[in-house]
PDB file of N, CA and C in Angstrom:
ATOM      1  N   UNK A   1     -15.304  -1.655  12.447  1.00  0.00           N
ATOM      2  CA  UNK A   1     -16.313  -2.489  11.827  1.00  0.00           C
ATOM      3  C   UNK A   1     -17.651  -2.249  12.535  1.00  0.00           C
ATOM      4  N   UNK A   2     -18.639  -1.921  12.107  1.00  0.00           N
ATOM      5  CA  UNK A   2     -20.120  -1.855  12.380  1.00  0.00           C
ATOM      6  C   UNK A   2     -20.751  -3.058  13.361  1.00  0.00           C
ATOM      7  N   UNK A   3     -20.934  -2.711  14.227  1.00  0.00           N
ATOM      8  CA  UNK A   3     -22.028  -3.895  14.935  1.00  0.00           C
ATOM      9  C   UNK A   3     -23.264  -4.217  14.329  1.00  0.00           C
ATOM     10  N   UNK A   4     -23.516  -5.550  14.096  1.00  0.00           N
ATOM     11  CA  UNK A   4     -25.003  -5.933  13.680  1.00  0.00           C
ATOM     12  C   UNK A   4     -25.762  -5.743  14.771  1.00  0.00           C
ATOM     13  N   UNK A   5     -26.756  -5.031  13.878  1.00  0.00           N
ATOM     14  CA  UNK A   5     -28.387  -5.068  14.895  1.00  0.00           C
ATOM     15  C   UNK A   5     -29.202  -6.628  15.259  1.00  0.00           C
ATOM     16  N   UNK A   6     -29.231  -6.670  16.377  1.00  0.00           N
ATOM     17  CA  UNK A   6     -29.653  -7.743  17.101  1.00  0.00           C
ATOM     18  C   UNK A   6     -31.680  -7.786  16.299  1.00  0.00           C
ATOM     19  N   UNK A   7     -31.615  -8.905  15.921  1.00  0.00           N
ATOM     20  CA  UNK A   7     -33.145  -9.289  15.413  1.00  0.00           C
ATOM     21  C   UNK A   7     -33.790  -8.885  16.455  1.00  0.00           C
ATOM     22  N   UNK A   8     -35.348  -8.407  15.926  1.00  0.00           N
ATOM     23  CA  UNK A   8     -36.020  -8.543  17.052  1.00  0.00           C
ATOM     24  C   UNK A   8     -36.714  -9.900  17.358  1.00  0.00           C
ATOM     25  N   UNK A   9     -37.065  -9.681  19.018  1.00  0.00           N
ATOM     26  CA  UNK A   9     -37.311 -11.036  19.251  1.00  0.00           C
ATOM     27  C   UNK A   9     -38.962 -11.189  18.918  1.00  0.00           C
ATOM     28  N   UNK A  10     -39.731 -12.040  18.619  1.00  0.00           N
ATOM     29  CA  UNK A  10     -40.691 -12.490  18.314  1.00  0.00           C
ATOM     30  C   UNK A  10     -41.487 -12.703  19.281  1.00  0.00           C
ATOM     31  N   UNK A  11     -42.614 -11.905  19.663  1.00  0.00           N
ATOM     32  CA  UNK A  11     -43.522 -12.263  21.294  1.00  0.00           C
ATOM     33  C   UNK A  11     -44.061 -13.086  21.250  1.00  0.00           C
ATOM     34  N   UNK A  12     -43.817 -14.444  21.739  1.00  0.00           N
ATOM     35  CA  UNK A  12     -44.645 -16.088  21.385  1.00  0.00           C
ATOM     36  C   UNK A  12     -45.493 -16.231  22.186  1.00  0.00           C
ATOM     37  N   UNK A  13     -45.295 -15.383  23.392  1.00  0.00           N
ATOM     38  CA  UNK A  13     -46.661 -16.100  24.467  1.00  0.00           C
ATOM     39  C   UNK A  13     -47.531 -14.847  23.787  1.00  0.00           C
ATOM     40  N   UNK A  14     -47.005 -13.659  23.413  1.00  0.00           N
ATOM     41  CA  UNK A  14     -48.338 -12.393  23.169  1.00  0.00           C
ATOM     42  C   UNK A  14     -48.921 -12.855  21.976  1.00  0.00           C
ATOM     43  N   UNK A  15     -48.491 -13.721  20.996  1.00  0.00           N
ATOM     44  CA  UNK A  15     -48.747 -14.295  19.675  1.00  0.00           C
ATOM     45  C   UNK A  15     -49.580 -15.155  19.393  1.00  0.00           C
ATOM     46  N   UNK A  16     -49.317 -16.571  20.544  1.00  0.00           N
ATOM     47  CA  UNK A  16     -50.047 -17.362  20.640  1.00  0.00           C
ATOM     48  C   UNK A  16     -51.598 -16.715  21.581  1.00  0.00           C
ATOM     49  N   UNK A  17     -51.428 -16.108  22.496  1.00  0.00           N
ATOM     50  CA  UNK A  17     -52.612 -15.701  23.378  1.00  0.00           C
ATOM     51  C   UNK A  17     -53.338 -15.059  22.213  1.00  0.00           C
ATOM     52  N   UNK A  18     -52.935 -14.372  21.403  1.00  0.00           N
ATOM     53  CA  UNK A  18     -53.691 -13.251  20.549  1.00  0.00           C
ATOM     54  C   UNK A  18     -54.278 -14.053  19.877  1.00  0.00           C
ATOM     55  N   UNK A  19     -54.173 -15.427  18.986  1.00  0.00           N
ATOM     56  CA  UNK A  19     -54.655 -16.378  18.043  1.00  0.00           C
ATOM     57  C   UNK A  19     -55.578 -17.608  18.889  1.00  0.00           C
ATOM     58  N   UNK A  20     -55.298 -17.515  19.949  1.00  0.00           N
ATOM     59  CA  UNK A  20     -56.808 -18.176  20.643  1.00  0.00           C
ATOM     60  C   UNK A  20     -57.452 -17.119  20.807  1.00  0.00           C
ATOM     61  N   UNK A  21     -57.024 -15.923  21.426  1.00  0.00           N
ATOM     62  CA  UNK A  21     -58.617 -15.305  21.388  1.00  0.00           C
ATOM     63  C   UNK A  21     -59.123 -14.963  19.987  1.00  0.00           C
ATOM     64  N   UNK A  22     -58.888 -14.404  19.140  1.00  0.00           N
ATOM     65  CA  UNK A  22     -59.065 -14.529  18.071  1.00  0.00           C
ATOM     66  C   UNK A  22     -60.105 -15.552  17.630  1.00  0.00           C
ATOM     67  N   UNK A  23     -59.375 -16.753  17.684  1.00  0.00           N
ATOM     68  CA  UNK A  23     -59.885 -17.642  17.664  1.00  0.00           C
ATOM     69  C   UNK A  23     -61.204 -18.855  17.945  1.00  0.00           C
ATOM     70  N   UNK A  24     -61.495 -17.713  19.039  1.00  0.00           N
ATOM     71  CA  UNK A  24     -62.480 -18.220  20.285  1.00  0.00           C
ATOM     72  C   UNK A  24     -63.552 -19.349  20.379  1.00  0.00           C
ATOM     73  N   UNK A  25     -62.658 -20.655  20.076  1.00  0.00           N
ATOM     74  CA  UNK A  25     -62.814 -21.932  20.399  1.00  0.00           C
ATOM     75  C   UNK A  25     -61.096 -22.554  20.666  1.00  0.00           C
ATOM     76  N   UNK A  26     -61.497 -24.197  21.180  1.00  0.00           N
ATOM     77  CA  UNK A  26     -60.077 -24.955  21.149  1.00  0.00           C
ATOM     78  C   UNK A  26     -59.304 -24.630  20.020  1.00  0.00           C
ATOM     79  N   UNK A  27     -58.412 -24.796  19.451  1.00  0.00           N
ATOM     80  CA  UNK A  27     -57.943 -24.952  18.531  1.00  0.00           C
ATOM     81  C   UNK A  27     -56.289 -26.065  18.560  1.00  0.00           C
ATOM     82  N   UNK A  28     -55.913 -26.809  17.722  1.00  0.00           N
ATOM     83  CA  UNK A  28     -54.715 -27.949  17.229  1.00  0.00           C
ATOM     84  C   UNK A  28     -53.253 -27.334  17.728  1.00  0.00           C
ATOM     85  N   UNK A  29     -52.610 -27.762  18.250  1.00  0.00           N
ATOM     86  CA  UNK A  29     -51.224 -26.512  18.155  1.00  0.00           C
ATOM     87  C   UNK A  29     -50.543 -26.469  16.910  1.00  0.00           C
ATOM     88  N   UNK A  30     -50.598 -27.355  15.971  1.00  0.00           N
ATOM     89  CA  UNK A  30     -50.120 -26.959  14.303  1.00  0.00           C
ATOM     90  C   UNK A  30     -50.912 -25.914  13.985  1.00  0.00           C
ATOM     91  N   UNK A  31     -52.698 -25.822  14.409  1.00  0.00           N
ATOM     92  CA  UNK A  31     -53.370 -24.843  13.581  1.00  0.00           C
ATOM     93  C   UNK A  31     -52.814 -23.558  14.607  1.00  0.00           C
ATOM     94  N   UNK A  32     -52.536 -23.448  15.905  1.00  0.00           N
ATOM     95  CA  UNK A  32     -51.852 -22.044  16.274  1.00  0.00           C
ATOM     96  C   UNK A  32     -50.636 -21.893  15.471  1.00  0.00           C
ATOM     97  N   UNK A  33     -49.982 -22.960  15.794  1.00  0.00           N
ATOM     98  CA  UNK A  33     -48.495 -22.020  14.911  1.00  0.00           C
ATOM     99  C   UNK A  33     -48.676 -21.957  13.532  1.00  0.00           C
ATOM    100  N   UNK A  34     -49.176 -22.360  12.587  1.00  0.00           N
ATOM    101  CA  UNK A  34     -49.923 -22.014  11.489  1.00  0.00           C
ATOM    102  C   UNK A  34     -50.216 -20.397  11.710  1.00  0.00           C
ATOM    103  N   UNK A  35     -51.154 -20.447  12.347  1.00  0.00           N
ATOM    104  CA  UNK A  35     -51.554 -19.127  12.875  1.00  0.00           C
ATOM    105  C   UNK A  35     -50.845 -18.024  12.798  1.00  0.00           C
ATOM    106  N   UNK A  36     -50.035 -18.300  13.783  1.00  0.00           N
ATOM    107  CA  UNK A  36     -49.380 -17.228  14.377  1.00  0.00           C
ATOM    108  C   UNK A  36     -48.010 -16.858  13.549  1.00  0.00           C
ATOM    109  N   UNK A  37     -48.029 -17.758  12.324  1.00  0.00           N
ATOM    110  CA  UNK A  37     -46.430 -17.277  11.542  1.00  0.00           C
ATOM    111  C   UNK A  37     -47.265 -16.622  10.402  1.00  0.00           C
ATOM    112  N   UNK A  38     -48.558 -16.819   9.879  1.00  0.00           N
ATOM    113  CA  UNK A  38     -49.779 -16.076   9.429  1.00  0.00           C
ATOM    114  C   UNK A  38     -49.836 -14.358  10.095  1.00  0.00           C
ATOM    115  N   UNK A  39     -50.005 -14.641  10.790  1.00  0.00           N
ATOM    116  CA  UNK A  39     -50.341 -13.395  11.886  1.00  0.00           C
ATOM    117  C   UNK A  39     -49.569 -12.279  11.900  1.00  0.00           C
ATOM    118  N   UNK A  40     -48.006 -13.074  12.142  1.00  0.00           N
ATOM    119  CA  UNK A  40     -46.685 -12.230  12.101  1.00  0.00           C
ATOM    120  C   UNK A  40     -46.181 -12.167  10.816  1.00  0.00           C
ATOM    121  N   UNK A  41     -46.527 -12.589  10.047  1.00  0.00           N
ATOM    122  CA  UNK A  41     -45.959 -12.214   8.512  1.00  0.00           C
ATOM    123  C   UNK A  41     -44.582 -12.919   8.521  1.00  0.00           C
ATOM    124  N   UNK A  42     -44.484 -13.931   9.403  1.00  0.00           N
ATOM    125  CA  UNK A  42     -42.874 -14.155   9.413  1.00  0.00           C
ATOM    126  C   UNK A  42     -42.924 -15.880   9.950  1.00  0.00           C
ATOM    127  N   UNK A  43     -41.627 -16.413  10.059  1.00  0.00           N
ATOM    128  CA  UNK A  43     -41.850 -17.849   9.928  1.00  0.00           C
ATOM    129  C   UNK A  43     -41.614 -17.604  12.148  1.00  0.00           C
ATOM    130  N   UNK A  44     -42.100 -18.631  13.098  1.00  0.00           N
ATOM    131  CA  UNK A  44     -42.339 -18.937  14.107  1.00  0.00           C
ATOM    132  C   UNK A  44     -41.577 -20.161  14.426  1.00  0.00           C
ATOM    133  N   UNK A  45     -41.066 -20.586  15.398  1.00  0.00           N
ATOM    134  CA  UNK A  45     -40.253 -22.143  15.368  1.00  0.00           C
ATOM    135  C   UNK A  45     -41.372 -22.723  16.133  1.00  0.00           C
ATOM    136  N   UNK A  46     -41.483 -23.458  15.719  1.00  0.00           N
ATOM    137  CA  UNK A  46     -42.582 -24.803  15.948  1.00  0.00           C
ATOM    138  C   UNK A  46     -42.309 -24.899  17.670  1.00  0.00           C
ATOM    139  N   UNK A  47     -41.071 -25.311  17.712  1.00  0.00           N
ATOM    140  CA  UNK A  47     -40.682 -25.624  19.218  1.00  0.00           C
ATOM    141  C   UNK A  47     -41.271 -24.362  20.089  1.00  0.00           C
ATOM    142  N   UNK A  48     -41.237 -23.282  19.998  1.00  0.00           N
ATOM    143  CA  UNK A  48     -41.545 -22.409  20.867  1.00  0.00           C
ATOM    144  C   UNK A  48     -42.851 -21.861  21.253  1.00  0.00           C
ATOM    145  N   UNK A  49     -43.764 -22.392  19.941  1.00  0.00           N
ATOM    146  CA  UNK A  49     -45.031 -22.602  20.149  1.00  0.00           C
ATOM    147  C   UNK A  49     -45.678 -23.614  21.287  1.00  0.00           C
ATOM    148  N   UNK A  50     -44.474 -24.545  20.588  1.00  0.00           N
ATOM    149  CA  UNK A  50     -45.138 -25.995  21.767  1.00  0.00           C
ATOM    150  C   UNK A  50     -44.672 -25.654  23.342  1.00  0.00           C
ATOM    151  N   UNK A  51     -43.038 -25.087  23.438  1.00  0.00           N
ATOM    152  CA  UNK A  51     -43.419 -24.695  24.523  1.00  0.00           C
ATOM    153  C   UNK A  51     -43.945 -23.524  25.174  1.00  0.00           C
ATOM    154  N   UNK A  52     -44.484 -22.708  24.857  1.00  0.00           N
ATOM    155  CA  UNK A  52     -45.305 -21.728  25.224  1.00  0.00           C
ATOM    156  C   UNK A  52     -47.035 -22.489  25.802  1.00  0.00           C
ATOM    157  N   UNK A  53     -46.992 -23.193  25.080  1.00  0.00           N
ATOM    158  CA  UNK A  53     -48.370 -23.877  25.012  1.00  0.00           C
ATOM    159  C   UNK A  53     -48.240 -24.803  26.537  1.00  0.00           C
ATOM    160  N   UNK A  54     -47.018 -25.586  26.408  1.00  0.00           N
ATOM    161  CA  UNK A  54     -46.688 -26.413  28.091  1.00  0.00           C
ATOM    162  C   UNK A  54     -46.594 -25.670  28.946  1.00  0.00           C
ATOM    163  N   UNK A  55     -45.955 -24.634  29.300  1.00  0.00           N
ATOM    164  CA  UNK A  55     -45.375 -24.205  29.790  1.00  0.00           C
ATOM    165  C   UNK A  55     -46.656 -22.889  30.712  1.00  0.00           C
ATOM    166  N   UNK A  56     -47.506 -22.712  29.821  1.00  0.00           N
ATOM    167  CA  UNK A  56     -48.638 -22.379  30.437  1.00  0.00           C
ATOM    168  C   UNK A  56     -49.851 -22.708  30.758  1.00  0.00           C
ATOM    169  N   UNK A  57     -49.709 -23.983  30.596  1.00  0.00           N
ATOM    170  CA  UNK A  57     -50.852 -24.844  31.293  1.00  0.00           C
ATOM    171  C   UNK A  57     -50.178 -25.212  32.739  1.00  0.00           C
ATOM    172  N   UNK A  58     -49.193 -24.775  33.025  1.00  0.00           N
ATOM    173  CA  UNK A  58     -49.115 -25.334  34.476  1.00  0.00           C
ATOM    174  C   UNK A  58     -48.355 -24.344  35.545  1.00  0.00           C
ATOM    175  N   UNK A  59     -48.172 -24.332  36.534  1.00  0.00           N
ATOM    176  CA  UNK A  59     -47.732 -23.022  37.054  1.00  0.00           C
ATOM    177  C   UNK A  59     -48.580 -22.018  37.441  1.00  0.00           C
ATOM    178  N   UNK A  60     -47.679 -20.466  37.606  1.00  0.00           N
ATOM    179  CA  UNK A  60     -48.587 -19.772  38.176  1.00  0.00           C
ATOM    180  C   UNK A  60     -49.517 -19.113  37.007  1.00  0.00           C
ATOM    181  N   UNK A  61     -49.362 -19.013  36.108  1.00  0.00           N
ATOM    182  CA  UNK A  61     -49.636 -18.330  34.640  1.00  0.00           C
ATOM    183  C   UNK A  61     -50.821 -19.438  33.712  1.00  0.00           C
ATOM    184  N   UNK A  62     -51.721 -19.762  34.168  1.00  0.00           N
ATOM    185  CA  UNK A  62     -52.438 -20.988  33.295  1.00  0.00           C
ATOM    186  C   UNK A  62     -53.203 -20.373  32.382  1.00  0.00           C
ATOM    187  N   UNK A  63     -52.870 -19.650  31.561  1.00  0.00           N
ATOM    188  CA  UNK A  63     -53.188 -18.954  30.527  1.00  0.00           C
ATOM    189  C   UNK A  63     -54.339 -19.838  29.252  1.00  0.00           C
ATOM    190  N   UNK A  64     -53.568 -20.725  29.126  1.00  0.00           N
ATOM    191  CA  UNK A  64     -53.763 -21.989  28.370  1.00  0.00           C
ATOM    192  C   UNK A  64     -54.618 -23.344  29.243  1.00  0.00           C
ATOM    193  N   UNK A  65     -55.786 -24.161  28.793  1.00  0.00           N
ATOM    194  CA  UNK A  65     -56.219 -25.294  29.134  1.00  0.00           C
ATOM    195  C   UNK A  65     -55.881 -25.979  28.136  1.00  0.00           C
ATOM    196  N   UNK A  66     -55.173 -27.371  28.311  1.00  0.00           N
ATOM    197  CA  UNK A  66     -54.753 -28.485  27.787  1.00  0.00           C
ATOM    198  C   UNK A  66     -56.097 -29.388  27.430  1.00  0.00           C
ATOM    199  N   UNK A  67     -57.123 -29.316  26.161  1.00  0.00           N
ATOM    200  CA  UNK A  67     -58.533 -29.929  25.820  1.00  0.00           C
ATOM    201  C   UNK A  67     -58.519 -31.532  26.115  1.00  0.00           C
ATOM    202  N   UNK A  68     -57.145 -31.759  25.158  1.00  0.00           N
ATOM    203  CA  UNK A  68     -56.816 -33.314  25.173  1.00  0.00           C
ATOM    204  C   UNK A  68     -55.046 -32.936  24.412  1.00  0.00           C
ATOM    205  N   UNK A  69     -54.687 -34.051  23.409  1.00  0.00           N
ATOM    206  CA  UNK A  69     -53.833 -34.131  23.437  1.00  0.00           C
ATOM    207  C   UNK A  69     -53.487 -33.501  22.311  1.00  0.00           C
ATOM    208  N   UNK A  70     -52.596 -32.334  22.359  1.00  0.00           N
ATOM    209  CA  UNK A  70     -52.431 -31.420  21.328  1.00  0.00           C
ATOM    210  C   UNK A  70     -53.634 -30.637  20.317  1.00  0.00           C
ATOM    211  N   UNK A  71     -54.531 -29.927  21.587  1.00  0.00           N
ATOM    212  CA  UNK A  71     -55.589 -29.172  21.217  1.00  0.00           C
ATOM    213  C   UNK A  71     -55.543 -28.507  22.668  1.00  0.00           C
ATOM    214  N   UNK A  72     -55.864 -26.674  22.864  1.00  0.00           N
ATOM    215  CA  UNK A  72     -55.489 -26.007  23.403  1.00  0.00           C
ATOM    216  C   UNK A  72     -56.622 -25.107  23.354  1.00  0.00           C
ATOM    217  N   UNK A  73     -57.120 -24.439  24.503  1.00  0.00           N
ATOM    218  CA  UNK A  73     -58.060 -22.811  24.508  1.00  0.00           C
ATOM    219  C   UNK A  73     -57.820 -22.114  25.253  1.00  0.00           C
ATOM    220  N   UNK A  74     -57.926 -21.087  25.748  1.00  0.00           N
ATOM    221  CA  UNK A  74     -58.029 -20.516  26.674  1.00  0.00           C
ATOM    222  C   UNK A  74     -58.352 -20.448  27.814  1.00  0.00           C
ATOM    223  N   UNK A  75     -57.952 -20.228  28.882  1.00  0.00           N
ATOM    224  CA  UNK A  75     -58.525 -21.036  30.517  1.00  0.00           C
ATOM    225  C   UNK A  75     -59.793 -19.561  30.632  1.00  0.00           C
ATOM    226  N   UNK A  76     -60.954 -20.614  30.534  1.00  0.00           N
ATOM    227  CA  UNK A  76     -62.433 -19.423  30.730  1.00  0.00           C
ATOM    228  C   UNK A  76     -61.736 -18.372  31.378  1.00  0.00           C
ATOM    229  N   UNK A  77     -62.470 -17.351  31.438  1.00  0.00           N
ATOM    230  CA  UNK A  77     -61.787 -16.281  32.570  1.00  0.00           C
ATOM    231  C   UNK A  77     -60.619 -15.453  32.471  1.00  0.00           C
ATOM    232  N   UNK A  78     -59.892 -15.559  31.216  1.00  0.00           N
ATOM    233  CA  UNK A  78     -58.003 -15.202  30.961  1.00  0.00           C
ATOM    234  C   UNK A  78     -58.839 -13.871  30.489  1.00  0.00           C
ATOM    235  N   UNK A  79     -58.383 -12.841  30.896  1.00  0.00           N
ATOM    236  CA  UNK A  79     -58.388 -11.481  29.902  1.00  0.00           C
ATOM    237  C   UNK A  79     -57.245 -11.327  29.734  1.00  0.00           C
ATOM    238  N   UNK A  80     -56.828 -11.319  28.270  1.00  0.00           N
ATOM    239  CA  UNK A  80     -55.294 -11.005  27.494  1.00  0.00           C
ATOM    240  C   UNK A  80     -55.470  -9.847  27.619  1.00  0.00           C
ATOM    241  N   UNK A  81     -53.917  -9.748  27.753  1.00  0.00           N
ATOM    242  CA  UNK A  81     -53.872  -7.761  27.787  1.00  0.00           C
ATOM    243  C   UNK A  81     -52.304  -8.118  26.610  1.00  0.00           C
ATOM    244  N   UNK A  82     -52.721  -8.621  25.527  1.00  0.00           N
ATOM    245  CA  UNK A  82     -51.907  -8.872  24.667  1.00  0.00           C
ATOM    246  C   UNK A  82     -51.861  -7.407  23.699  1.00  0.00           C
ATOM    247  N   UNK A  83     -50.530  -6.810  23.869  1.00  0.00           N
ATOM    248  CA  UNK A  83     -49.990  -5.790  22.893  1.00  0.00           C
ATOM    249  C   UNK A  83     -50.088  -6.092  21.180  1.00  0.00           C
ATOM    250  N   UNK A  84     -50.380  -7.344  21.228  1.00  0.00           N
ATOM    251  CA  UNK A  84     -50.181  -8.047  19.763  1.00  0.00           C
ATOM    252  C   UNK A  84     -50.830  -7.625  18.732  1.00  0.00           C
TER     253      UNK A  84
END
């Protein structure tokens, strides 16, 4: 019996980084993942947006500034070296 080919996986942090700069103001995290399932021609899980979005506002990687509450930009200074 044939093995199924494993999906590819979907780059969420290269996806989301690519649609703020893009973007280049704050922007909503509905209007990124909006975005970014736009972007990719394909549907995005909500959840992985949001955590991509937490998950780099804090730590060593602060890719992301938290504006207020569920609005997001870029931390001044980020040069993406997004493949996206």
């Amino acid at each position: 019996m044939p093995r199924r080919v494993p999906r590819r996986l979907t780059p969420v942090l290269e996806i989301v980084t690519t649609v703020l700069e893009l973007g280049g103001k704050p922007m909503q995290a509905r209007e990124i993942h909006a975005a970014a399932a736009e972007l990719t021609d394909e549907p995005i899980r909500w959840s992985s947006v949001k955590g991509i979005l937490s998950a780099h506002t804090i730590g060593a990687d602060r890719r992301f500034r938290r504006i207020r509450r569920g609005c997001y930009e870029l931390t001044p200074g980020f040069r993406g070296e997004s493949s996206f």
